[in-house]
C-alpha atoms as a PDB file:
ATOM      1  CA  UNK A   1       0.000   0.000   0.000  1.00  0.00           C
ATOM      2  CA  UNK A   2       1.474   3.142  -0.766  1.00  0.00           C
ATOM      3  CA  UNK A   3       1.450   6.226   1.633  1.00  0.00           C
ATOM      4  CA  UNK A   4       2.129   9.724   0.438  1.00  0.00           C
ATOM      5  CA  UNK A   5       5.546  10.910   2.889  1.00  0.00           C
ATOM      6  CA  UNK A   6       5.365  14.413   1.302  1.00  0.00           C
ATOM      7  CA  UNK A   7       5.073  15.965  -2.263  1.00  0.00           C
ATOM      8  CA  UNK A   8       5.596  13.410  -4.820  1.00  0.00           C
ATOM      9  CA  UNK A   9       7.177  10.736  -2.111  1.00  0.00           C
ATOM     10  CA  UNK A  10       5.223   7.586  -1.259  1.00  0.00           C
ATOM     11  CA  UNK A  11       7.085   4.989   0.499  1.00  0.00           C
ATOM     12  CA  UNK A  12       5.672   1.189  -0.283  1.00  0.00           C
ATOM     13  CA  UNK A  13       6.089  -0.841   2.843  1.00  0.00           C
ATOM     14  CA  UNK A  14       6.896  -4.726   1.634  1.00  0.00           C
ATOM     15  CA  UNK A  15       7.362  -6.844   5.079  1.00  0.00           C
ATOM     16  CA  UNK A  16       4.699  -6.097   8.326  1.00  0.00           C
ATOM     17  CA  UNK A  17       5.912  -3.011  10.879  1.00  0.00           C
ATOM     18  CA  UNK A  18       7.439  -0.988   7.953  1.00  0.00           C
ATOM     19  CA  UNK A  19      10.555  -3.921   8.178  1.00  0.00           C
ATOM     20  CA  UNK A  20      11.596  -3.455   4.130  1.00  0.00           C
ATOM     21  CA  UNK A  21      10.429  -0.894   2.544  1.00  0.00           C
ATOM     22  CA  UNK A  22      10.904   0.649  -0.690  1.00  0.00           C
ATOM     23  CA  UNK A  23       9.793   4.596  -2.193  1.00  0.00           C
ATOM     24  CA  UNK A  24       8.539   6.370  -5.441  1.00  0.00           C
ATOM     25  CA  UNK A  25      10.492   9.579  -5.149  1.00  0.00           C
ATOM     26  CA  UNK A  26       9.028  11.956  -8.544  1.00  0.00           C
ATOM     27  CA  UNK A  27       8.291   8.963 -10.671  1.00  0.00           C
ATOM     28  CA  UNK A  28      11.434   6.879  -9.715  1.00  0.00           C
ATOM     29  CA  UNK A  29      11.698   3.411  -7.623  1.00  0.00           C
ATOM     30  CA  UNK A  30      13.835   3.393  -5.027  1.00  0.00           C
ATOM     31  CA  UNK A  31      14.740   0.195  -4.240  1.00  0.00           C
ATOM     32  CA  UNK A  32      12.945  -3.543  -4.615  1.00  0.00           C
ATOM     33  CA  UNK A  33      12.639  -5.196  -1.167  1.00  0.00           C
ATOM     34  CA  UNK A  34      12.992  -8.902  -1.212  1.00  0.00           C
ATOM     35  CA  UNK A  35      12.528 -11.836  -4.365  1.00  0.00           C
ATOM     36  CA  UNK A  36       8.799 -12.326  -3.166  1.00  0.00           C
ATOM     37  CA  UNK A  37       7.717  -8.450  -2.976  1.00  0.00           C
ATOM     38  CA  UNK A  38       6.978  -7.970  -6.309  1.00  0.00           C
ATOM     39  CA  UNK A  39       3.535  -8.588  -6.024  1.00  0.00           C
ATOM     40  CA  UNK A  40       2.939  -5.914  -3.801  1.00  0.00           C
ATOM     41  CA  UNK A  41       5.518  -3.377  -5.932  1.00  0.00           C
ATOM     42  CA  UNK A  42       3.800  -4.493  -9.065  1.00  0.00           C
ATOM     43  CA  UNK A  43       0.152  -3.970  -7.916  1.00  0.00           C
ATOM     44  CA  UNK A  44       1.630  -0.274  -6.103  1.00  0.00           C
ATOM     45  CA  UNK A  45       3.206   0.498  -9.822  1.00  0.00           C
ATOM     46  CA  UNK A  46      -0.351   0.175 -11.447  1.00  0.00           C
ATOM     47  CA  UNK A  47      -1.539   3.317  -9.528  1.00  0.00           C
ATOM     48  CA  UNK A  48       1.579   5.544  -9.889  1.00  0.00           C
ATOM     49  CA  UNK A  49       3.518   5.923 -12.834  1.00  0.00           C
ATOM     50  CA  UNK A  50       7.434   5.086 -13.041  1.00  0.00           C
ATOM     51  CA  UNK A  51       9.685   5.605 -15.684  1.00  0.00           C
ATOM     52  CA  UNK A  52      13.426   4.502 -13.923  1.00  0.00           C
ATOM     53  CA  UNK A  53      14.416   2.236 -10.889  1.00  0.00           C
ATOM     54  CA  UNK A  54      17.393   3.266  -9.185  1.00  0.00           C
ATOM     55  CA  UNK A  55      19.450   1.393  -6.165  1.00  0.00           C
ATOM     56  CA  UNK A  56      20.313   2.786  -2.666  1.00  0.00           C
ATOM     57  CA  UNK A  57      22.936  -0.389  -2.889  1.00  0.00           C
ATOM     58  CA  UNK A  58      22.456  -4.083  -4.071  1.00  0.00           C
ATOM     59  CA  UNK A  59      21.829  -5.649  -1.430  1.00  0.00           C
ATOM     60  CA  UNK A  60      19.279  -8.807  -1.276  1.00  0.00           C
ATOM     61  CA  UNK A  61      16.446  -6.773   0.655  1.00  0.00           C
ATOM     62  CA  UNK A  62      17.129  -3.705  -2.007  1.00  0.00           C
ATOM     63  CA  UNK A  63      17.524  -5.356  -5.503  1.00  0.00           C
ATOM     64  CA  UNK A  64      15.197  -8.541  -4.667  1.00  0.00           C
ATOM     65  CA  UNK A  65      12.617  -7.741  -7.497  1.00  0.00           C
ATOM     66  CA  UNK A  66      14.757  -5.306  -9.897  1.00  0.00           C
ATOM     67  CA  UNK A  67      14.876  -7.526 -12.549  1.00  0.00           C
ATOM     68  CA  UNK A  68      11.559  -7.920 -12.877  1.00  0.00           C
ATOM     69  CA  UNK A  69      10.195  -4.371 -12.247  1.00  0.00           C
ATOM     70  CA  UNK A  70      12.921  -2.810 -14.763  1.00  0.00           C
ATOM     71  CA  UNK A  71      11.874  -6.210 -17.503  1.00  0.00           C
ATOM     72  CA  UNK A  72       7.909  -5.448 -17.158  1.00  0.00           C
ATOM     73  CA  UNK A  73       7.858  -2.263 -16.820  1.00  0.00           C
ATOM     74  CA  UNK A  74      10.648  -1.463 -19.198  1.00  0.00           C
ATOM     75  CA  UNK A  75      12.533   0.825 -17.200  1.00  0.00           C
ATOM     76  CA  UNK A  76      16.149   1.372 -16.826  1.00  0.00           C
ATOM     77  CA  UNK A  77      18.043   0.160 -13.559  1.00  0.00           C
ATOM     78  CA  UNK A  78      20.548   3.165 -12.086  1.00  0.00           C
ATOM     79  CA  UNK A  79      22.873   2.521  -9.058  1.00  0.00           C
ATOM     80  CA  UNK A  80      26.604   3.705  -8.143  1.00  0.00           C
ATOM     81  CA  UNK A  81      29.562   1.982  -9.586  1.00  0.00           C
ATOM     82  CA  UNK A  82      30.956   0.084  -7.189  1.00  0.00           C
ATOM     83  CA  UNK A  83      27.402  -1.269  -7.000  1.00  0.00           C
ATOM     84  CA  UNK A  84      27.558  -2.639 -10.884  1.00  0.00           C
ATOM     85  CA  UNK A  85      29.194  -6.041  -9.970  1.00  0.00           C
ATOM     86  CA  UNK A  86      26.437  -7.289  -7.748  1.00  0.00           C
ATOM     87  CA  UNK A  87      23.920  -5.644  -9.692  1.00  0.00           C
ATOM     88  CA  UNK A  88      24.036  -7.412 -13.117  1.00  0.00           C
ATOM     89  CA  UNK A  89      25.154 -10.450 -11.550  1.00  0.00           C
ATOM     90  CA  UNK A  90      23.218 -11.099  -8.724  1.00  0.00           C
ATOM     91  CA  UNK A  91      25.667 -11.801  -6.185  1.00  0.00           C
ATOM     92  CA  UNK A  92      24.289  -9.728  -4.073  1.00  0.00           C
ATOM     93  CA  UNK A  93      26.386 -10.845  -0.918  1.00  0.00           C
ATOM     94  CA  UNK A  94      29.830 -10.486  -2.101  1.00  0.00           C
ATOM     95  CA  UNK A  95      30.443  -7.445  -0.040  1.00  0.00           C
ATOM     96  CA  UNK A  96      29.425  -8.918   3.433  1.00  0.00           C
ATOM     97  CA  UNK A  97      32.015  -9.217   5.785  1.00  0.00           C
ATOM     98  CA  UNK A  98      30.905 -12.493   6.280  1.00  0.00           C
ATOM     99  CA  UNK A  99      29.396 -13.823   3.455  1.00  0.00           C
ATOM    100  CA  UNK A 100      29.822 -17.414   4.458  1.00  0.00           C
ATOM    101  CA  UNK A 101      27.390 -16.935   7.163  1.00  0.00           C
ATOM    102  CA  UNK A 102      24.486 -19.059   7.240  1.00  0.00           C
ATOM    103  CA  UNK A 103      22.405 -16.105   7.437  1.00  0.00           C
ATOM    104  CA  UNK A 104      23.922 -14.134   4.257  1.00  0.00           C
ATOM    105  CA  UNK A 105      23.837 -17.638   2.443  1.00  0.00           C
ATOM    106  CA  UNK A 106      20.137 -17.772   3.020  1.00  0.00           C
ATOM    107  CA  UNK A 107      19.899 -14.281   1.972  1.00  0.00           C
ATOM    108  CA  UNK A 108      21.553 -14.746  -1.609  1.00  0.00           C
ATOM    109  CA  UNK A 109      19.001 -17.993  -2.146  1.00  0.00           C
ATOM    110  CA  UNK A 110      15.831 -16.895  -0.680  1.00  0.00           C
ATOM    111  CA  UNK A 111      15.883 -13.434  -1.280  1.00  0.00           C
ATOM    112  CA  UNK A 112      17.986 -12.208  -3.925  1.00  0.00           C
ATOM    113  CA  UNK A 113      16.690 -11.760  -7.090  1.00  0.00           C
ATOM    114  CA  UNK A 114      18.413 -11.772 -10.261  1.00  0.00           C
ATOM    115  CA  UNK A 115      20.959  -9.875 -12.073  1.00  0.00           C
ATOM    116  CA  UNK A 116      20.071  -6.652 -14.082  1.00  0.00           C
ATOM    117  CA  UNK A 117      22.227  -4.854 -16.694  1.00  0.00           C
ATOM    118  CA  UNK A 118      22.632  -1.368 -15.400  1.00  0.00           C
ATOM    119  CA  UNK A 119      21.352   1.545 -17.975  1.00  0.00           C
ATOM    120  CA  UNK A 120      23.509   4.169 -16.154  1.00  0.00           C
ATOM    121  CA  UNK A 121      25.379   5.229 -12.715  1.00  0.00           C
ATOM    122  CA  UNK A 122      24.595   7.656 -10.614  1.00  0.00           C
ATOM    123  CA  UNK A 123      27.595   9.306  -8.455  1.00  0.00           C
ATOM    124  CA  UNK A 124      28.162  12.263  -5.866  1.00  0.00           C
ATOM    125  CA  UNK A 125      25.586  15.850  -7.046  1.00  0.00           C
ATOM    126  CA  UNK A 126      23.989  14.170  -9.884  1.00  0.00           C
ATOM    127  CA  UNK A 127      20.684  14.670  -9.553  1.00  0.00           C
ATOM    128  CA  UNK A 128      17.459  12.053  -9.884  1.00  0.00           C
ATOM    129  CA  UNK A 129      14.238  14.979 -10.861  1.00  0.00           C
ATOM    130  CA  UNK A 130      14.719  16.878  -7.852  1.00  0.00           C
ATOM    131  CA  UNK A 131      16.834  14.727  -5.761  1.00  0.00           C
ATOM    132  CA  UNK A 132      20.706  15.103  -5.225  1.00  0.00           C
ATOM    133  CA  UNK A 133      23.160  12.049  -5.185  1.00  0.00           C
ATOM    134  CA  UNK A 134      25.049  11.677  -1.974  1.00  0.00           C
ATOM    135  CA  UNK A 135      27.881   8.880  -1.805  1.00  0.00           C
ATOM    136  CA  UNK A 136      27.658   7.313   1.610  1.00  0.00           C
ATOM    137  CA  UNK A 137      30.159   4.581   1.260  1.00  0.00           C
ATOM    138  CA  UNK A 138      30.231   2.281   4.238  1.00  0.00           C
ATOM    139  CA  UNK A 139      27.140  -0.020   4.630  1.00  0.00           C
ATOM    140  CA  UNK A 140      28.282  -1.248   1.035  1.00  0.00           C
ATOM    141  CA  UNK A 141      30.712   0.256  -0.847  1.00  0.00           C
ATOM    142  CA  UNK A 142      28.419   2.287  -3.360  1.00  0.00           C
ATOM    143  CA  UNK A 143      25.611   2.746  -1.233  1.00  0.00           C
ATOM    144  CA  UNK A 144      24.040   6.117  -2.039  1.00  0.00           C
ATOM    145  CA  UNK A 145      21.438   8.522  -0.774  1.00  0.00           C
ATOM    146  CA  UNK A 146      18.959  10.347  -2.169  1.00  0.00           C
ATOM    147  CA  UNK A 147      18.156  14.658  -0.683  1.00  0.00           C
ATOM    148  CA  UNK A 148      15.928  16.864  -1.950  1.00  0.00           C
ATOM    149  CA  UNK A 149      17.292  20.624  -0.718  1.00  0.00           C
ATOM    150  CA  UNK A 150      13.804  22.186  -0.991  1.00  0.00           C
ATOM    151  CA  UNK A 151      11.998  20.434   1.541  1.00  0.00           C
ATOM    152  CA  UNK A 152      14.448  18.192   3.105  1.00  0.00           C
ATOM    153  CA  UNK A 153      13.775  14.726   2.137  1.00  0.00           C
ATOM    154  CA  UNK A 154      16.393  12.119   2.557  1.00  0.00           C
ATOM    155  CA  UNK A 155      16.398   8.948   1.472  1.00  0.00           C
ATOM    156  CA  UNK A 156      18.784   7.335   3.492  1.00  0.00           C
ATOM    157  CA  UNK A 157      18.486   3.540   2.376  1.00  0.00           C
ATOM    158  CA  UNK A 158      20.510   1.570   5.147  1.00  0.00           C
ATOM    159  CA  UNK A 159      22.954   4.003   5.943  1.00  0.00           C
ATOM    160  CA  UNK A 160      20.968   3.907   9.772  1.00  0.00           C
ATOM    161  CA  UNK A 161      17.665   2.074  10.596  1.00  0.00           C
ATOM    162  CA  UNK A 162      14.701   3.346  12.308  1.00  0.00           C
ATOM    163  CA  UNK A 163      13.856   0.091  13.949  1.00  0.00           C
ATOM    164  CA  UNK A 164      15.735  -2.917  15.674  1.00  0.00           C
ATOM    165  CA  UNK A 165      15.770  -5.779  13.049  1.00  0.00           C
ATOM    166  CA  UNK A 166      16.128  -8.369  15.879  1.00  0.00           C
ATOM    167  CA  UNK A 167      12.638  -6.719  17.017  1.00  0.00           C
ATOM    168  CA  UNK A 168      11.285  -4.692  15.386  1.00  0.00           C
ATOM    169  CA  UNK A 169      11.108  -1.812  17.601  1.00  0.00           C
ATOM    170  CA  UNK A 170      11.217   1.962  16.287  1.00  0.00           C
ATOM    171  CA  UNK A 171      14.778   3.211  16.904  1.00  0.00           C
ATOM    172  CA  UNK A 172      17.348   4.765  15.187  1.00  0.00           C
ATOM    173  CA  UNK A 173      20.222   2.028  15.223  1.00  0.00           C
ATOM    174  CA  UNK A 174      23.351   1.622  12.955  1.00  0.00           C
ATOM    175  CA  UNK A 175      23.083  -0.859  10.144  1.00  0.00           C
ATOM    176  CA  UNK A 176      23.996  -4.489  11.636  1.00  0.00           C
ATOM    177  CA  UNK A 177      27.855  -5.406  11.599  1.00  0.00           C
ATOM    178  CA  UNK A 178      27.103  -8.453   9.871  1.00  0.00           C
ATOM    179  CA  UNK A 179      26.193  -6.759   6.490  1.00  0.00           C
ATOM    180  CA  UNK A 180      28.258  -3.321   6.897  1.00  0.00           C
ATOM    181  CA  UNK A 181      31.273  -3.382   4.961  1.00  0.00           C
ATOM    182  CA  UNK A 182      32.537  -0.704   6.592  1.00  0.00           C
ATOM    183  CA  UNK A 183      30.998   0.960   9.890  1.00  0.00           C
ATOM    184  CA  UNK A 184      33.500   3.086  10.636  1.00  0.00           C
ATOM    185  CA  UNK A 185      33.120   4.524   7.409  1.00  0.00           C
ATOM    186  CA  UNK A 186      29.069   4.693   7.585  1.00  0.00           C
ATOM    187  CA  UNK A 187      29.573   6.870  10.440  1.00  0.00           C
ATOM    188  CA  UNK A 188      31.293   9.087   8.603  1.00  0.00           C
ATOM    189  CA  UNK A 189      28.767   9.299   6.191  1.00  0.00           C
ATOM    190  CA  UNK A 190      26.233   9.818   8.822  1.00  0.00           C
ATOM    191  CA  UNK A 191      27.869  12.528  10.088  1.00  0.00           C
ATOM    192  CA  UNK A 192      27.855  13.942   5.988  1.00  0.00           C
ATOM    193  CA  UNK A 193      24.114  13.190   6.088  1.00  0.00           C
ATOM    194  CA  UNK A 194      23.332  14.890   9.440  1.00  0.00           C
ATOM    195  CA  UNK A 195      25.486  18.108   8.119  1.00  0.00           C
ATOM    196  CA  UNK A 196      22.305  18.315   5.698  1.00  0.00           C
ATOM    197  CA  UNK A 197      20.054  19.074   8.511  1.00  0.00           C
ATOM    198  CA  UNK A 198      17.032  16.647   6.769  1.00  0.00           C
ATOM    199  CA  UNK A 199      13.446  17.288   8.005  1.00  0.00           C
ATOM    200  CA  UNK A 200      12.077  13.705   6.607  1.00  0.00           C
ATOM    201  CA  UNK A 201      14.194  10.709   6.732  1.00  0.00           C
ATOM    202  CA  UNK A 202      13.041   7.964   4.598  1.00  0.00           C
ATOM    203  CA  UNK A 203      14.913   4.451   5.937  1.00  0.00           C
ATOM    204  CA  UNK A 204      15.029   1.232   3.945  1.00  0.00           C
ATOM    205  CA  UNK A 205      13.793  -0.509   7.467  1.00  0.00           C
ATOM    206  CA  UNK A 206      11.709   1.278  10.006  1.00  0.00           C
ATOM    207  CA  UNK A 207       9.509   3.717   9.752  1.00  0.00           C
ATOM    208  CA  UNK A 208       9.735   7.211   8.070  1.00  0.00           C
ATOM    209  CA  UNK A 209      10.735   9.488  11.106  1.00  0.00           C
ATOM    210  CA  UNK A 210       9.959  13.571  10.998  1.00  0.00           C
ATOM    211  CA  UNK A 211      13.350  14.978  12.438  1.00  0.00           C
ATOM    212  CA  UNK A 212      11.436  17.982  13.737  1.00  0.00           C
ATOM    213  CA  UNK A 213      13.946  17.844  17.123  1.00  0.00           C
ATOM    214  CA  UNK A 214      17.147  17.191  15.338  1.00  0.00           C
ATOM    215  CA  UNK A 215      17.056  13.355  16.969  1.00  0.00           C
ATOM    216  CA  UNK A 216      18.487  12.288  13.922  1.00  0.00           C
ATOM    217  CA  UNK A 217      22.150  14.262  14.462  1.00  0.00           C
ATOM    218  CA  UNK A 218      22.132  13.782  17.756  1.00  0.00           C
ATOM    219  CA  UNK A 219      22.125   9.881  17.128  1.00  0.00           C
ATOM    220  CA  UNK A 220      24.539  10.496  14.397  1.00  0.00           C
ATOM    221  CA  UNK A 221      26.530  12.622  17.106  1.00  0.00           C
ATOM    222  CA  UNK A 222      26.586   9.499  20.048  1.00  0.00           C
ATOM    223  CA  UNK A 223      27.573   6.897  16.919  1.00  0.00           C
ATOM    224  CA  UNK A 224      30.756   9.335  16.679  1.00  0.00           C
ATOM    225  CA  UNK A 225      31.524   9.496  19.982  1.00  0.00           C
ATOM    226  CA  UNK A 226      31.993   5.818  20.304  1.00  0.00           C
ATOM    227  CA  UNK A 227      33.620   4.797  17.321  1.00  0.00           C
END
């Protein structure tokens, strides 16, 4: 079901409590949740138009159902660079830290979808309609985000969640060690993001938070502190 975040912004939620989601951001998909959500994206893309898909980072809950949205649709597939590999091939994992791990090995079968060719890449101030690339490296290495200056949306993918994925609680946490590449370089781009000053912050789990009291900085601020 898709719920309008502001102008021009719906976010689809794909798993129960907001726990994958995915966003139409001025007639662009952000993201494709898991293998099996593409029911629920397909049925969402019949009442709102889309004319590209474009990738936070390829990871299996992000890229699970590009292959068909950008084949039925017939839509091109954007991401960062460094993102290409595991794009077109579908080895979504590769980047783990650990991606021998039982739980990243059921993540490449069960949810993973297959590889894409990639129309085009996306890097640092280009610009998606009104939306600004920013590279924040660290969760993966081409994971991106998504700002719009006027109004200050940011889509943030999994540079932070807004929930505990062990329980689903609301939350700003970092993304788990397991799957970060790099968390000491996420925090640094946290601390790019929070320099930004966002108003809405759009996460790829958890639910869209309204940073009306600056919670989001000061969480980025207490990350700093201990790393």
């Amino acid at each position: 079901m898709l719920r309008q975040i502001a102008r021009e912004v719906f976010q689809l939620s794909l798993l129960p409590r907001n726990s994958v989601n995915c966003y139409v951001i001025e007639g662009v998909l952000v993201d494709s949740g898991i293998r099996n959500s593409y029911s629920t994206i397909q049925k969402a893309l019949q009442e709102i138009p889309i004319y590209q898909h474009v990738l936070t980072h390829a990871h299996p809950d992000h890229q699970g159902c590009s292959d068909q949205v950008c084949a039925e649709f017939a839509i091109p597939l954007l991401c960062h660079p460094d993102e290409v590999f595991r794009t077109e091939t579908g080895l979504v994992t590769k980047d783990y830290p650990n991606r021998h791990h039982w739980i990243a090995k059921l993540q490449q079968k069960y949810w993973a979808g297959q590889g894409h060719a990639v129309s085009r890449t996306v890097v640092e101030n280009d610009t998606i309609g009104n939306f600004r690339i920013i590279e924040t490296p660290g969760h993966s290495t081409g994971h991106i985000s998504l700002f719009r200056e006027h109004d200050g949306v940011l889509i943030i993918g999994d540079a932070a969640t807004n929930m505990s994925l062990l329980t689903t609680k609301s939350g700003l946490h970092l993304p788990p060690n397991l799957f970060t590449s790099d968390q000491q370089l996420n925090i640094r781009s946290l601390e790019k993001l929070a320099k930004l000053a966002p108003s809405i912050i759009c996460f790829g789990h958890g639910p869209v938070m309204r940073n009306t009291d600056r919670k989001f900085e000061r969480f980025v601020t207490e990350c700093s502190s201990k790393f």
